[in-house]
C-alpha atoms as a PDB file:
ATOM      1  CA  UNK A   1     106.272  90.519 114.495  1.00  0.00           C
ATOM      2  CA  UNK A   2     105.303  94.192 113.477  1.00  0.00           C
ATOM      3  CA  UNK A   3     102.383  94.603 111.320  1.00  0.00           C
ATOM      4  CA  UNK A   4     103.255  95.625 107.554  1.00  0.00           C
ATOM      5  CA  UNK A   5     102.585  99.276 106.733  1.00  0.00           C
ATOM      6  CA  UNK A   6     100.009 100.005 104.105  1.00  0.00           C
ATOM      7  CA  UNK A   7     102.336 102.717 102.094  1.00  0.00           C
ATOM      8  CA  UNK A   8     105.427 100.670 102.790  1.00  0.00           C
ATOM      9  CA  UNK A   9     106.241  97.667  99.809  1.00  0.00           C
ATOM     10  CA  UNK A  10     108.452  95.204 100.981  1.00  0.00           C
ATOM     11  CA  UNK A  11     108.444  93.210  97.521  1.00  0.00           C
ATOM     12  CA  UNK A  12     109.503  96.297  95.908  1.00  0.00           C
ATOM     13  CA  UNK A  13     112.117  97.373  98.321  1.00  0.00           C
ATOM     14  CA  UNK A  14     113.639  93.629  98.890  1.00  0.00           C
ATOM     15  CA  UNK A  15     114.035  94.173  95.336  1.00  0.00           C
ATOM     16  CA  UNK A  16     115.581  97.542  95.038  1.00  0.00           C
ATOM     17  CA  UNK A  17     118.008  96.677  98.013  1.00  0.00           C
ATOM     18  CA  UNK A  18     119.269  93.170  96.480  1.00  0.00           C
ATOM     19  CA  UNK A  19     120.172  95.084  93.328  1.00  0.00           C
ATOM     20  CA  UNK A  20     122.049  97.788  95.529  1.00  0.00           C
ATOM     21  CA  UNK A  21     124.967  95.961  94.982  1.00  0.00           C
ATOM     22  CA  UNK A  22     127.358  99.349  94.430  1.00  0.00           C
ATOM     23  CA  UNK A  23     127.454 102.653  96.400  1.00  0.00           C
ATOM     24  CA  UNK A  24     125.999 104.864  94.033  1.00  0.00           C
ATOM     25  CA  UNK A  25     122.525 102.000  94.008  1.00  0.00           C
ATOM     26  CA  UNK A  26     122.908 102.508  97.390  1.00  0.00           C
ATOM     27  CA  UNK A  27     122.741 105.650  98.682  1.00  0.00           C
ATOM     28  CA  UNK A  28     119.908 105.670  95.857  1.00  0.00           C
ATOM     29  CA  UNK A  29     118.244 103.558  97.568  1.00  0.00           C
ATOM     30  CA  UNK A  30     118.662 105.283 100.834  1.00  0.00           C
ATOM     31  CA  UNK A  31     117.681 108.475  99.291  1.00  0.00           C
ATOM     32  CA  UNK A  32     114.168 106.683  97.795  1.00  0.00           C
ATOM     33  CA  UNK A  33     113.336 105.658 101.055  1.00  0.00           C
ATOM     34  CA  UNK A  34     113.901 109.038 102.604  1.00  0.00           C
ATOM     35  CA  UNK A  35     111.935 110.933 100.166  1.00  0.00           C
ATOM     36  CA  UNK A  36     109.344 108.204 100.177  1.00  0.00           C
ATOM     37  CA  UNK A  37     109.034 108.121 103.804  1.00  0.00           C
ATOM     38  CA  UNK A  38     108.867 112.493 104.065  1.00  0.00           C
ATOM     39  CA  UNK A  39     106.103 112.526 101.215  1.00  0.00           C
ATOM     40  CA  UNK A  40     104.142 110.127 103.050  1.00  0.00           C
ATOM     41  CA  UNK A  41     104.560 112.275 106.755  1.00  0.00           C
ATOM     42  CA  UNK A  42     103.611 115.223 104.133  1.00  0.00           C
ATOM     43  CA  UNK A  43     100.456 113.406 103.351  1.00  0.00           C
ATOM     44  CA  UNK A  44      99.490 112.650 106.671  1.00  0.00           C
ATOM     45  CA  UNK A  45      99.788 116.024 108.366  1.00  0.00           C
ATOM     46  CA  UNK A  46      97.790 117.258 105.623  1.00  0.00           C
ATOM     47  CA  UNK A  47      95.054 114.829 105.604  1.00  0.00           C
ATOM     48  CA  UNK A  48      95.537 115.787 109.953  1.00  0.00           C
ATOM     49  CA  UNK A  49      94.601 119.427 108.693  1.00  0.00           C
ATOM     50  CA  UNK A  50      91.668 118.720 106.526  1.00  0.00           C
ATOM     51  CA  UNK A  51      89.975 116.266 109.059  1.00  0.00           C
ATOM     52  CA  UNK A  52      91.035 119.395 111.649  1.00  0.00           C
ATOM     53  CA  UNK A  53      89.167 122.124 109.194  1.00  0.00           C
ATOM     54  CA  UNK A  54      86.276 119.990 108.731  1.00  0.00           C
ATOM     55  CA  UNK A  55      86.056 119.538 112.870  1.00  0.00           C
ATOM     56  CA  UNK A  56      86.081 123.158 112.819  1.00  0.00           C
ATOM     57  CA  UNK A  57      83.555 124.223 110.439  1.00  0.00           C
ATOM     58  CA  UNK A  58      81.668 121.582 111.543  1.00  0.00           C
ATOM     59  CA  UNK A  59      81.649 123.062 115.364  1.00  0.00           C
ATOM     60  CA  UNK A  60      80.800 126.631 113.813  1.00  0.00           C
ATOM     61  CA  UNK A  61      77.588 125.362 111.876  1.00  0.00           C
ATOM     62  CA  UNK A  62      76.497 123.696 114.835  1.00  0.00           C
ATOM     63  CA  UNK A  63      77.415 126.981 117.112  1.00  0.00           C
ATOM     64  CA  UNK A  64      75.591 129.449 114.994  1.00  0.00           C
ATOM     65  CA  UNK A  65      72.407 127.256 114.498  1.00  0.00           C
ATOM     66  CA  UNK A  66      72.356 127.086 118.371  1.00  0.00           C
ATOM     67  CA  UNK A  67      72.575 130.987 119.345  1.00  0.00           C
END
């Protein structure tokens, strides 16, 4: 069986989905999850480019202090 995510809450969207009982809750619901699910990619490309920056500064420090 796959391994919850830590972002992703099943209570709340077992919820969300049995009240979806219309189109309109529906494609609400779809549209939650797809924003949801694009903020969290956001997040994680941009805690990618901060651990990236620090690598880099990080190699620069240690290549100046060496010349």
């Amino acid at each position: 069986m796959r391994e919850k995510d830590a972002g992703f809450d099943y209570h709340r969207y077992r919820k969300l989905l049995a009240e979806a009982v219309d189109e309109p809750k529906r494609l609400a619901l779809i549209g939650l999850l797809v924003e949801e699910r694009a903020r969290d990619r956001l997040e994680a490309q941009r805690a990618a480019d901060w651990k990236a920056l620090t690598v880099m500064t990080i190699a620069k420090v240690v290549g100046a202090t060496r010349t």
